[in-house]
N, C-alpha and C. Protein backbone atom coordinates (compact mmCIF):
# COMPACT_ATOMS: atom_id res chain seq x y z
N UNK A 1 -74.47 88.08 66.51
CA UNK A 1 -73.08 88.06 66.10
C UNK A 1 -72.80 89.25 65.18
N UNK A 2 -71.64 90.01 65.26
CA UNK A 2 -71.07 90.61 64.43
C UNK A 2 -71.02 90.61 63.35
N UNK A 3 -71.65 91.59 62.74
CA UNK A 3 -71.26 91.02 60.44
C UNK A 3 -69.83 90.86 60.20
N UNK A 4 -69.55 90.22 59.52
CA UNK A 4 -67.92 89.80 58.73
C UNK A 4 -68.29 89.74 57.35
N UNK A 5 -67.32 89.47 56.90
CA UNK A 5 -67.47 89.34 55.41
C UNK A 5 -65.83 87.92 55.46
N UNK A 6 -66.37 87.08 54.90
CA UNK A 6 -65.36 86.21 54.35
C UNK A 6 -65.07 86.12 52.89
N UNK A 7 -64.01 85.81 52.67
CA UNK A 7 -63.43 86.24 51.45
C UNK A 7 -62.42 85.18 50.80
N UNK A 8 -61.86 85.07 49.29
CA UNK A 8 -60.48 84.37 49.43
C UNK A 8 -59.29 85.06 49.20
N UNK A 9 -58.11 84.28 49.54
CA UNK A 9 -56.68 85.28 48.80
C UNK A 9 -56.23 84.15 47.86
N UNK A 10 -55.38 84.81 47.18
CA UNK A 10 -54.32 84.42 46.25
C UNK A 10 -52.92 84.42 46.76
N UNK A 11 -52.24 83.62 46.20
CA UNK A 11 -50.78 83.44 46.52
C UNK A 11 -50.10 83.02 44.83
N UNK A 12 -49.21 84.10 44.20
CA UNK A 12 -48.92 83.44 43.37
C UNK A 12 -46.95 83.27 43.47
N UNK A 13 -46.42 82.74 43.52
CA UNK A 13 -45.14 82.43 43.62
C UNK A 13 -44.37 82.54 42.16
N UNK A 14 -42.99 83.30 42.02
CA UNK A 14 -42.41 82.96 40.65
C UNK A 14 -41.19 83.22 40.97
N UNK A 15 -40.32 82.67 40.43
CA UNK A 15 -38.75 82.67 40.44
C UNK A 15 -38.28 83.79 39.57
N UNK A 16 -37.44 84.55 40.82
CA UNK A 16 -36.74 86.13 39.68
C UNK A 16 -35.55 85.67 39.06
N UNK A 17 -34.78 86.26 38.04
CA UNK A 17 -33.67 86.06 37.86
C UNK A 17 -32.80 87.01 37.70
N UNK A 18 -31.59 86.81 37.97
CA UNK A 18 -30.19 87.77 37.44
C UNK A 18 -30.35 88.39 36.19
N UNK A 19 -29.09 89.35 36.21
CA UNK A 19 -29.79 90.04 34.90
C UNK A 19 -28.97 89.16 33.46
N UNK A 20 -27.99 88.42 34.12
CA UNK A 20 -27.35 87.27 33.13
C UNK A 20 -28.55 85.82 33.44
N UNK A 21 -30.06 86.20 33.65
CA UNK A 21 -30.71 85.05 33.74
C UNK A 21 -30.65 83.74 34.43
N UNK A 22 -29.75 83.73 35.14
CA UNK A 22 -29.81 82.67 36.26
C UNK A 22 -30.54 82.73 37.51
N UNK A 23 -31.09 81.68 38.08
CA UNK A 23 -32.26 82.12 38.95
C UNK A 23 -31.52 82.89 40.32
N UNK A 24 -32.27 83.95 40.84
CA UNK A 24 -31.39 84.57 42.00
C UNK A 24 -32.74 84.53 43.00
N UNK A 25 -33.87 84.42 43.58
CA UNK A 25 -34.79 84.08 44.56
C UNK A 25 -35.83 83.98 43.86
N UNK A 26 -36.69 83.43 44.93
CA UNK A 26 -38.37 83.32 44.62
C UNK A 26 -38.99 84.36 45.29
N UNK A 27 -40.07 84.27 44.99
CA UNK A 27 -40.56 85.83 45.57
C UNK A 27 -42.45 85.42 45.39
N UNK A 28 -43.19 85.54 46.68
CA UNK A 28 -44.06 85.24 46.56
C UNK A 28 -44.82 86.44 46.76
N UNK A 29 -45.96 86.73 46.21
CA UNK A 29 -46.97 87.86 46.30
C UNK A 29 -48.72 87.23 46.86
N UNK A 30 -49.19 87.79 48.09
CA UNK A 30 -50.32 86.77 48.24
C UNK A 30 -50.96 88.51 48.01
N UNK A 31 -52.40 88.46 47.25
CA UNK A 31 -53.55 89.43 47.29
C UNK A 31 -54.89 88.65 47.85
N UNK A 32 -55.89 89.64 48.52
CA UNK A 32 -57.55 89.44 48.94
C UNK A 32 -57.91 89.31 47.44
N UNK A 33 -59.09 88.80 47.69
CA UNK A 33 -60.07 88.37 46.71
C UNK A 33 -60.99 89.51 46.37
N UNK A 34 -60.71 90.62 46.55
CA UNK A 34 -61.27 92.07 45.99
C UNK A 34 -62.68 91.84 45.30
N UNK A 35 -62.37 91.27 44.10
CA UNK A 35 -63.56 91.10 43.40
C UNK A 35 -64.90 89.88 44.44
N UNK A 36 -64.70 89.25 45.36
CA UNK A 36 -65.49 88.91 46.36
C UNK A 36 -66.00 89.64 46.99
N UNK A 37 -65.13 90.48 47.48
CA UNK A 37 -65.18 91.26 48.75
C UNK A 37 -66.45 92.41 48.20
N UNK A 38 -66.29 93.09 47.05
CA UNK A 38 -67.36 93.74 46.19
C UNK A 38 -68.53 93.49 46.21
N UNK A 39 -68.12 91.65 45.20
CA UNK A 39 -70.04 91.04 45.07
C UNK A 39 -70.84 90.94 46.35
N UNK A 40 -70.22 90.56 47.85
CA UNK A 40 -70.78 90.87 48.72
C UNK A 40 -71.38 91.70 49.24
N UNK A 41 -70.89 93.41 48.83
CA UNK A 41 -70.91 94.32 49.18
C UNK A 41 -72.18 94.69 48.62
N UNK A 42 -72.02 94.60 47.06
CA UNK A 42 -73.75 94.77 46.38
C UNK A 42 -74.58 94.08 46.57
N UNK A 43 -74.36 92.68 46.93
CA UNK A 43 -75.42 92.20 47.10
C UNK A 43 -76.15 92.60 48.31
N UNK A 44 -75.38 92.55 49.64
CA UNK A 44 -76.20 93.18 51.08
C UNK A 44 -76.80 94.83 50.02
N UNK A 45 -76.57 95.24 49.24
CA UNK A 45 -77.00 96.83 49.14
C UNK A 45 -76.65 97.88 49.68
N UNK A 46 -75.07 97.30 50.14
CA UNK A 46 -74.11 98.89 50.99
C UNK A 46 -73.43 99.20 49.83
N UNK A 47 -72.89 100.75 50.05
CA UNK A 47 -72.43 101.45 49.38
C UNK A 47 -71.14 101.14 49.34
N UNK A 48 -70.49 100.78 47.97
CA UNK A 48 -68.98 100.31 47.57
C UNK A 48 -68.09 101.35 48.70
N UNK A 49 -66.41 100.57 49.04
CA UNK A 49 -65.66 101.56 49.89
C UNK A 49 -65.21 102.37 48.45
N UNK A 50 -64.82 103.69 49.41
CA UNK A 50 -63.96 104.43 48.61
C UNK A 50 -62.90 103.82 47.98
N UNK A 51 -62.78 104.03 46.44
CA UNK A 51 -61.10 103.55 45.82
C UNK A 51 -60.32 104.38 45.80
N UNK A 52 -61.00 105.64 45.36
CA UNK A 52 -59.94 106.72 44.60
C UNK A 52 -58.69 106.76 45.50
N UNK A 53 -57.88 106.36 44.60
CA UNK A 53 -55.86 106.85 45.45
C UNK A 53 -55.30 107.80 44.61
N UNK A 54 -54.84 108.48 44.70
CA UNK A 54 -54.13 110.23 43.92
C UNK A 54 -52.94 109.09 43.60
N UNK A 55 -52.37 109.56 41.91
CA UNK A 55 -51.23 109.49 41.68
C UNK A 55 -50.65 110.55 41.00
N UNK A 56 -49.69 111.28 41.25
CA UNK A 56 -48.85 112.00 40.46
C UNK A 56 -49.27 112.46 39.16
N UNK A 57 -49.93 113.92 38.80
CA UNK A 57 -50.52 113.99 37.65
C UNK A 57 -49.32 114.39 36.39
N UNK A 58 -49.49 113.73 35.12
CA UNK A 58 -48.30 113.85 34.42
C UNK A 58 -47.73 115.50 34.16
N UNK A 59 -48.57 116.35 34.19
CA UNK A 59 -48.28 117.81 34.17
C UNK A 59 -47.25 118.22 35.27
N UNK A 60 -47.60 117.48 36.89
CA UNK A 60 -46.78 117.98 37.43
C UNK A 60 -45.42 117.00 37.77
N UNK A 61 -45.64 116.40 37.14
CA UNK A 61 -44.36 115.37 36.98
C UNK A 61 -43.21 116.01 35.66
N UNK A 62 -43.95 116.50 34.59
CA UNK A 62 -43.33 117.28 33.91
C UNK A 62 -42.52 118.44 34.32
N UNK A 63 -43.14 119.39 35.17
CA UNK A 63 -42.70 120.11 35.60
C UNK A 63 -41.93 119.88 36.44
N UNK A 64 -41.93 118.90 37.65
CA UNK A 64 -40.76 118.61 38.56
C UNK A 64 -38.99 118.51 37.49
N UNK A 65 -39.82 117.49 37.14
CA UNK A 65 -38.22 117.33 36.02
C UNK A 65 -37.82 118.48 35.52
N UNK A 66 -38.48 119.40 35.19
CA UNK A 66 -37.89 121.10 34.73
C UNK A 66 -37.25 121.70 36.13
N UNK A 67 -37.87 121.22 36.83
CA UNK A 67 -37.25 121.92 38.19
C UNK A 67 -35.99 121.41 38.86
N UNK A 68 -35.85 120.37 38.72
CA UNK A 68 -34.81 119.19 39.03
C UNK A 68 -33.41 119.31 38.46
N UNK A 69 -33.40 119.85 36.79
CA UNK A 69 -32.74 120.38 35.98
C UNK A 69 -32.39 121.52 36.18
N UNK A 70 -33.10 122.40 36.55
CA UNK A 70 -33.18 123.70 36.13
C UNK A 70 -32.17 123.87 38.05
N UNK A 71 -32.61 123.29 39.22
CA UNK A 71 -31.45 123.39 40.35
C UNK A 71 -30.84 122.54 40.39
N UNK A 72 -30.11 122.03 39.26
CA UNK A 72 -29.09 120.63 39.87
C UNK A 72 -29.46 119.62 41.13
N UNK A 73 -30.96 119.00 40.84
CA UNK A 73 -30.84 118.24 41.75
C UNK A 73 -30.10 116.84 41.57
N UNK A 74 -30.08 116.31 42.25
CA UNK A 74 -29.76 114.80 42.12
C UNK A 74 -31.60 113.97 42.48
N UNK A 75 -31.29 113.37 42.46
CA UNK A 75 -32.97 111.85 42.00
C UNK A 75 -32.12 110.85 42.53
N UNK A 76 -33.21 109.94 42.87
CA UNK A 76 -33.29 108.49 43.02
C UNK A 76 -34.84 108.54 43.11
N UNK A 77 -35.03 107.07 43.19
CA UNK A 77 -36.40 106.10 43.28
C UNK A 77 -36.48 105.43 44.34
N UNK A 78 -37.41 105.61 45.15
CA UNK A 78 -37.78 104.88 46.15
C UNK A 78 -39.01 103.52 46.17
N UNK A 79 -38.81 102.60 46.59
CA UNK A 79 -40.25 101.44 46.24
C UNK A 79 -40.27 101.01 47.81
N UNK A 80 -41.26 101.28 48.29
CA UNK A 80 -42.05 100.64 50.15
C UNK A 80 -42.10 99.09 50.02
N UNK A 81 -41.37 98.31 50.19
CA UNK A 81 -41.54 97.12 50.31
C UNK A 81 -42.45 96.88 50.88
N UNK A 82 -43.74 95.72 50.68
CA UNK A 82 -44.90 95.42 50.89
C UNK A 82 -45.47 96.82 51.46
N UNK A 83 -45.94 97.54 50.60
CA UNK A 83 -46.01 99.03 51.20
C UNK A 83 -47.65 98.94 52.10
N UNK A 84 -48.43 98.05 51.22
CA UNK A 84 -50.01 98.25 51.52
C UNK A 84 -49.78 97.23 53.47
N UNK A 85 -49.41 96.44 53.59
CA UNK A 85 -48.97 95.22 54.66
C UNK A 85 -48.37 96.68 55.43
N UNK A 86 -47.96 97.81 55.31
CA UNK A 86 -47.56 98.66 56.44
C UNK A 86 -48.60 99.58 57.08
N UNK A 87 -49.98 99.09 56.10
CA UNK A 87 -50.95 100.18 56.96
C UNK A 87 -52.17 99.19 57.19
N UNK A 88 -52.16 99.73 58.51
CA UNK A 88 -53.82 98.62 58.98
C UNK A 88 -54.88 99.45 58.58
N UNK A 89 -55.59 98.02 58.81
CA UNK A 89 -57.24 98.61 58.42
C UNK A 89 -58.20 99.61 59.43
N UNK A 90 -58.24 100.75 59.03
CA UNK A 90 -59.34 101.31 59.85
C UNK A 90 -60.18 100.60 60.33
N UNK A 91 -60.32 101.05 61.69
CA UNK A 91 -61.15 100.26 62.92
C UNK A 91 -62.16 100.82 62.37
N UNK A 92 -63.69 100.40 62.89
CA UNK A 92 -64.99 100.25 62.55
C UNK A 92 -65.35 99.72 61.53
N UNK A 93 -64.27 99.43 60.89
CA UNK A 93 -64.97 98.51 59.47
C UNK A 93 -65.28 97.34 59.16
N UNK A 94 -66.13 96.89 58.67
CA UNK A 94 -66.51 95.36 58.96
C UNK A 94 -65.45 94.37 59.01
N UNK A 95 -65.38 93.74 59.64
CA UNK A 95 -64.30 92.42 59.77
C UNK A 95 -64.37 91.75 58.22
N UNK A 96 -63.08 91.45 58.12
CA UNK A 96 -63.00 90.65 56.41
C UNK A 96 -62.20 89.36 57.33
N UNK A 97 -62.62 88.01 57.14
CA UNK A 97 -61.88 87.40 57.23
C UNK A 97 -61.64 85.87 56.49
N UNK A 98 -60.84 85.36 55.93
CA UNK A 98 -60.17 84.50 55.04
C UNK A 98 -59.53 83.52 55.46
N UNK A 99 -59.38 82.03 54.33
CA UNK A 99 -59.18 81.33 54.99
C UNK A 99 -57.20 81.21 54.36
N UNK A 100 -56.59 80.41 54.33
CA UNK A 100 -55.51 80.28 53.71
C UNK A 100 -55.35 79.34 52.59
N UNK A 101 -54.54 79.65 51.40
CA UNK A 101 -54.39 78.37 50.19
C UNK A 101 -54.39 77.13 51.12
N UNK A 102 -55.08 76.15 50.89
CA UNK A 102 -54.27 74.28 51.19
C UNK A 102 -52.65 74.33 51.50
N UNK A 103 -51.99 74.97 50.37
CA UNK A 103 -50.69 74.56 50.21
C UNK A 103 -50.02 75.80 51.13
N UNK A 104 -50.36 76.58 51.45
CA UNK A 104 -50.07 77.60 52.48
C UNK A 104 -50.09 77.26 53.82
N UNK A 105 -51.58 76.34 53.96
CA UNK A 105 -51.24 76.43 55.49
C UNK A 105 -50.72 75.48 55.56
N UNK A 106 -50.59 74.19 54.66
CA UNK A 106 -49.57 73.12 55.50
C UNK A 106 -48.24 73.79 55.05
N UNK A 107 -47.32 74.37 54.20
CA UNK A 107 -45.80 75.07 54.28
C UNK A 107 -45.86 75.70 55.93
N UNK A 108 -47.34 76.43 56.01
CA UNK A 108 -46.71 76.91 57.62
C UNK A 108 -47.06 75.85 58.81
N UNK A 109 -47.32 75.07 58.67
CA UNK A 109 -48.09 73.80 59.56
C UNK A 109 -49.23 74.49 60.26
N UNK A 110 -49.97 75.25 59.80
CA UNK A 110 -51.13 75.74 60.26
C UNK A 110 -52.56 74.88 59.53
N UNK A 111 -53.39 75.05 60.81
CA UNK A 111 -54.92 74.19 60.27
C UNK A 111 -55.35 74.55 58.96
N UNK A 112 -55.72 73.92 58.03
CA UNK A 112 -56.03 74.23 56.39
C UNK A 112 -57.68 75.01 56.61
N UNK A 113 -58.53 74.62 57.55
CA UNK A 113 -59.82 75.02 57.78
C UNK A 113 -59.87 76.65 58.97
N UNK A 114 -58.88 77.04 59.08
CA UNK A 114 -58.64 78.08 60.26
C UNK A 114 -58.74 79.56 59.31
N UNK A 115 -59.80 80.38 60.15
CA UNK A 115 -60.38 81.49 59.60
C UNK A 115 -59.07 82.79 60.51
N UNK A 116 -58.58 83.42 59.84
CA UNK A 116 -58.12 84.39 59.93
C UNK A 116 -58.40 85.96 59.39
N UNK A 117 -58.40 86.90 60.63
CA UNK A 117 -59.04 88.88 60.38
C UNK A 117 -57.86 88.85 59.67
N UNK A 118 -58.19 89.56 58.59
CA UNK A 118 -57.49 90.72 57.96
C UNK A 118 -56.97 91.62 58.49
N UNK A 119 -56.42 92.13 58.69
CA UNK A 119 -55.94 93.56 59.99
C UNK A 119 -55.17 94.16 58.95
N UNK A 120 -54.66 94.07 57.80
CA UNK A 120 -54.19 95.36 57.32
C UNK A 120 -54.53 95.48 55.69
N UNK A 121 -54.40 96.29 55.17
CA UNK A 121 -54.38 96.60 53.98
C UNK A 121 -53.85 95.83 52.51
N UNK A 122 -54.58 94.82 52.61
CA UNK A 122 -53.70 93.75 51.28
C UNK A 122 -54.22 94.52 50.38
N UNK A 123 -53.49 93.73 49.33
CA UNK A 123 -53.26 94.04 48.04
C UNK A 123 -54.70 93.35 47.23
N UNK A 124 -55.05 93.93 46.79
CA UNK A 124 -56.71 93.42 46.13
C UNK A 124 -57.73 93.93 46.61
N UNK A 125 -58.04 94.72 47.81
CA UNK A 125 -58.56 94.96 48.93
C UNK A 125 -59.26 96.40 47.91
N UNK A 126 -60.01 96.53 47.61
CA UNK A 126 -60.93 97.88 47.27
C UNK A 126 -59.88 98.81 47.42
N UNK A 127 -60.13 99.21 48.76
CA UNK A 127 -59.67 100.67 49.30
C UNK A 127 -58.02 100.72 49.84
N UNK A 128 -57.54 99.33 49.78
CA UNK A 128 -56.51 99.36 50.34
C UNK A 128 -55.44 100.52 49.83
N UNK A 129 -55.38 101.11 48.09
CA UNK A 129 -54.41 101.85 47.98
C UNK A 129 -54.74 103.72 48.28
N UNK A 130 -55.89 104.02 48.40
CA UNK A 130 -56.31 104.98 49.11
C UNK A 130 -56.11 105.22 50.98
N UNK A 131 -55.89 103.70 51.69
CA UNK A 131 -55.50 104.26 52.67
C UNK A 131 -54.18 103.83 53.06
N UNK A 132 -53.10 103.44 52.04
CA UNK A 132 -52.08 103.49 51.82
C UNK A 132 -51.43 104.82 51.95
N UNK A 133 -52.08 105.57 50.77
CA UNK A 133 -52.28 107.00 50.29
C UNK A 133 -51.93 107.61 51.57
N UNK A 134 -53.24 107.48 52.45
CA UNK A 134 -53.07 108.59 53.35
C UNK A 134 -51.96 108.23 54.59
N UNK A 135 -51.92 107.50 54.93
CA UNK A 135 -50.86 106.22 55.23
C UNK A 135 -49.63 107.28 55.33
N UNK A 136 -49.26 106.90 54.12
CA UNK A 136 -47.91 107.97 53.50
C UNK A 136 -48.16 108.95 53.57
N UNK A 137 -48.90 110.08 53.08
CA UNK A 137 -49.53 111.18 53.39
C UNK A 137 -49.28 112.15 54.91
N UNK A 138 -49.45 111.44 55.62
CA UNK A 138 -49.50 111.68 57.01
C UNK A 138 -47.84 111.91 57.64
N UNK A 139 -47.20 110.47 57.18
CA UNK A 139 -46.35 110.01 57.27
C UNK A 139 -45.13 111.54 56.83
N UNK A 140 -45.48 111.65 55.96
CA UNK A 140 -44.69 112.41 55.27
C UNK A 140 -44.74 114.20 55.64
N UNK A 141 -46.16 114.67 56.06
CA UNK A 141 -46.52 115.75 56.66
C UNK A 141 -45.87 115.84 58.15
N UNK A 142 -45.41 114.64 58.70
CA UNK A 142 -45.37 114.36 60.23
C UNK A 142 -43.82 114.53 59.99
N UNK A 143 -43.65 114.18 58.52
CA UNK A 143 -41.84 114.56 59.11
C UNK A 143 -41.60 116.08 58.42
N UNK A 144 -42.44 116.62 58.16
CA UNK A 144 -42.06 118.36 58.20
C UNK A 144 -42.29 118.86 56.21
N UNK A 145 -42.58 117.92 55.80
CA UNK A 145 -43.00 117.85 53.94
C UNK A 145 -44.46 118.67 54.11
N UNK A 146 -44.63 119.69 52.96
CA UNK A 146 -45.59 120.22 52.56
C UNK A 146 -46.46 119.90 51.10
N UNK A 147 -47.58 119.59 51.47
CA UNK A 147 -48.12 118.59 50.36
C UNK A 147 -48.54 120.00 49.55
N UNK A 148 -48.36 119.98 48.05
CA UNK A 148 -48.37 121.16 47.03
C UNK A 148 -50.04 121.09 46.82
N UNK A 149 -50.46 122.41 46.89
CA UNK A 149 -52.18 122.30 46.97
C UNK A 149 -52.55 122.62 45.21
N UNK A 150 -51.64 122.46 44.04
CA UNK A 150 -51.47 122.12 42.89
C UNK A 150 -51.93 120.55 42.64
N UNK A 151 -50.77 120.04 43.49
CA UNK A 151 -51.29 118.46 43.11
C UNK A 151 -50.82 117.51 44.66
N UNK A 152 -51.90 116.86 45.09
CA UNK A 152 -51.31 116.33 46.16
C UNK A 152 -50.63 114.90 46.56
N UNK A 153 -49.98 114.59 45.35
CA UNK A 153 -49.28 113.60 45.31
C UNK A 153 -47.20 114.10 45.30
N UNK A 154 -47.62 115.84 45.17
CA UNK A 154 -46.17 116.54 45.44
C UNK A 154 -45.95 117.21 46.96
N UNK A 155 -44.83 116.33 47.22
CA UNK A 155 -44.84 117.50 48.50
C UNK A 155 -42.92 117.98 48.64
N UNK A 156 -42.86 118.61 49.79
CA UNK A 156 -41.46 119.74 49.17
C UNK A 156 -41.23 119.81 50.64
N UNK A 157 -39.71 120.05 50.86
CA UNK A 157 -39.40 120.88 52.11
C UNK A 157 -38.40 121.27 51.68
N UNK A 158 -38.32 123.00 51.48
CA UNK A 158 -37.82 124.13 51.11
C UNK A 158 -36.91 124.59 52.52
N UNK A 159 -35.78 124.61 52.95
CA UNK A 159 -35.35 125.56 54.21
C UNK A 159 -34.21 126.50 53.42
N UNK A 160 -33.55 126.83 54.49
CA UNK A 160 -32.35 127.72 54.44
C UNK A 160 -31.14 126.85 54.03
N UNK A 161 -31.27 125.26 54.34
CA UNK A 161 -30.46 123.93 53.98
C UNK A 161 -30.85 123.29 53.53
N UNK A 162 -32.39 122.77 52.79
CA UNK A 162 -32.40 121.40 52.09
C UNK A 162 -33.56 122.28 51.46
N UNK A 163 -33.55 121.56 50.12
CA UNK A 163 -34.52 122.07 49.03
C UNK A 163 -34.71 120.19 48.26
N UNK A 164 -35.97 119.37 48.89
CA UNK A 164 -35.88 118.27 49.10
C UNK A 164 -37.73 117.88 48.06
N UNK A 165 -37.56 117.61 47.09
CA UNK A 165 -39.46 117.64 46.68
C UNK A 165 -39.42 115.97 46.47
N UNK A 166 -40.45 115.50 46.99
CA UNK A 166 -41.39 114.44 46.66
C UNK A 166 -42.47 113.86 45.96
N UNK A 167 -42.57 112.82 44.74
CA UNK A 167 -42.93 112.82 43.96
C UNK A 167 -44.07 111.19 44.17
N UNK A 168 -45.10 111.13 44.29
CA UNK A 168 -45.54 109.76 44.59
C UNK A 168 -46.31 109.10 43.39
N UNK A 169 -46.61 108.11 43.47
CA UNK A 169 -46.64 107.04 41.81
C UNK A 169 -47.14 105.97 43.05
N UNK A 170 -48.27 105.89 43.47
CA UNK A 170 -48.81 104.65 44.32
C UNK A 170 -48.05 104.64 45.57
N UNK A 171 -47.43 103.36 45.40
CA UNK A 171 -45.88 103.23 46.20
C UNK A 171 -44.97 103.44 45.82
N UNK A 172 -44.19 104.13 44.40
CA UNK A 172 -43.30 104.40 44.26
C UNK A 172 -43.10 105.66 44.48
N UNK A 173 -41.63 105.96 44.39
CA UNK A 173 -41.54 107.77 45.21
C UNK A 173 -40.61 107.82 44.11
N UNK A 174 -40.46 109.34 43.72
CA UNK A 174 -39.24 110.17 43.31
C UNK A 174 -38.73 110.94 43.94
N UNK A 175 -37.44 111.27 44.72
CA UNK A 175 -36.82 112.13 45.27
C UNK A 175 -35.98 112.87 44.76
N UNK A 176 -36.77 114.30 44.64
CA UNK A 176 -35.10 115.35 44.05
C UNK A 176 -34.82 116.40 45.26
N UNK A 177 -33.54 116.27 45.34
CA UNK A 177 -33.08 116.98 46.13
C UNK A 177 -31.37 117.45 46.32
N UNK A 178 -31.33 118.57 46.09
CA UNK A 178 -29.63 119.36 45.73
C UNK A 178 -28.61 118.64 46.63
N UNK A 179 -28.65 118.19 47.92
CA UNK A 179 -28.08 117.05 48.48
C UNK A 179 -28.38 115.56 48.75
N UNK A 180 -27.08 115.04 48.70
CA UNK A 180 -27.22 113.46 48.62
C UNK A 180 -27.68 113.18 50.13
N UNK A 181 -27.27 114.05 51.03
CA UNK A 181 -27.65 113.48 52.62
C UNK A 181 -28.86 113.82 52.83
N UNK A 182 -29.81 114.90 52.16
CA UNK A 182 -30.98 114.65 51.98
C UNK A 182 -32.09 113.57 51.72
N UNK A 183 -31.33 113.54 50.51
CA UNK A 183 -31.87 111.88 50.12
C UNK A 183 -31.60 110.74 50.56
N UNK A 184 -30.45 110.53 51.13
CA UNK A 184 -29.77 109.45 51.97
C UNK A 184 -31.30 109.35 53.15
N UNK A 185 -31.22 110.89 53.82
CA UNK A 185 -32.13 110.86 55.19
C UNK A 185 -33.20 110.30 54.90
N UNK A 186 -33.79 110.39 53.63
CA UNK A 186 -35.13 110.05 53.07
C UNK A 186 -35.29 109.23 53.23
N UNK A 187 -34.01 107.99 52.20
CA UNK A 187 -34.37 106.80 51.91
C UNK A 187 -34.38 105.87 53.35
N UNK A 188 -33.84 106.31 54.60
CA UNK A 188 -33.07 105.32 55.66
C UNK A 188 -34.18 104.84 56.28
């Protein structure tokens, strides 16, 4: 049989509120059991996955904002909803698979004892925000952005019409750019 690795997740649930404090949704966040997924890892005697994920170094975050100023850009903030859940797991890697909370699988009427693959990138997951990283990375080279060989969490597309730079923070983004339909195009 195939090696796997089984593991647990978390599900923690909390009620958001308005900014006058009245409750406005619930909002649930489930993460892998990371710190499992590890002790397994040392104990067989394989070599930990890669973590390292690039974030935005504060020097060149400094400097963007001089630049931003200095051409009248306009900004906004961008956040990837469940950003890590948008990138699967590289094939060849050992199967991780998990079972669900009690109280999870009966809300979905699913078997409480039923083993389910991992197939993408949760949240807790070692490596998950490194191949997030490249994830976006790619993503972003594929739509015509040049990643700054200064720092590669900046990338830019300079033309004759849009002067558009990108700023990354994990999953969060900064966008400056001298037009709003720039950024509009970004965010859509």
């Amino acid at each position: 049989m195939k090696k796997c690795w089984q593991i647990g997740t978390t599900l923690k649930c909390k009620r958001k509120k308005k900014g006058n404090g009245l409750p406005d949704k619930h909002k649930a966040r489930g993460a892998a059991r990371g710190d499992q997924l590890a002790a397994k890892i040392l104990r067989e005697g394989l070599p930990m996955p890669q973590t390292f994920s690039p974030t935005v170094k504060p020097l060149t975050f400094a400097f963007m904002m001089q630049i931003a100023v200095t051409l009248d850009c306009i900004w906004c903030t961008a956040d990837i909803k469940s950003a890590y859940l948008n990138v699967p797991r590289p094939t060849g890697e050992i199967p991780i698979l998990t079972k669900l909370e009690p109280f999870v699988a009966e809300i979905c009427d699913l078997p409480v004892q039923q083993l389910y693959r991992i197939d993408k990138c949760l949240y807790g997951l070692p490596d998950s925000g490194r191949h997030f990283y490249r994830h976006y990375r790619d993503a972003l080279i594929a739509e015509g952005y040049i990643m700054s060989k200064m720092d590669n969490c900046l990338f830019y597309r300079v033309n004759d019409v849009e002067t558009t730079f990108i700023v990354l923070f994990v999953d969060d983004t900064l966008i400056f750019s001298k037009r709003q339909e720039d950024i509009d195009q970004f965010s859509a």
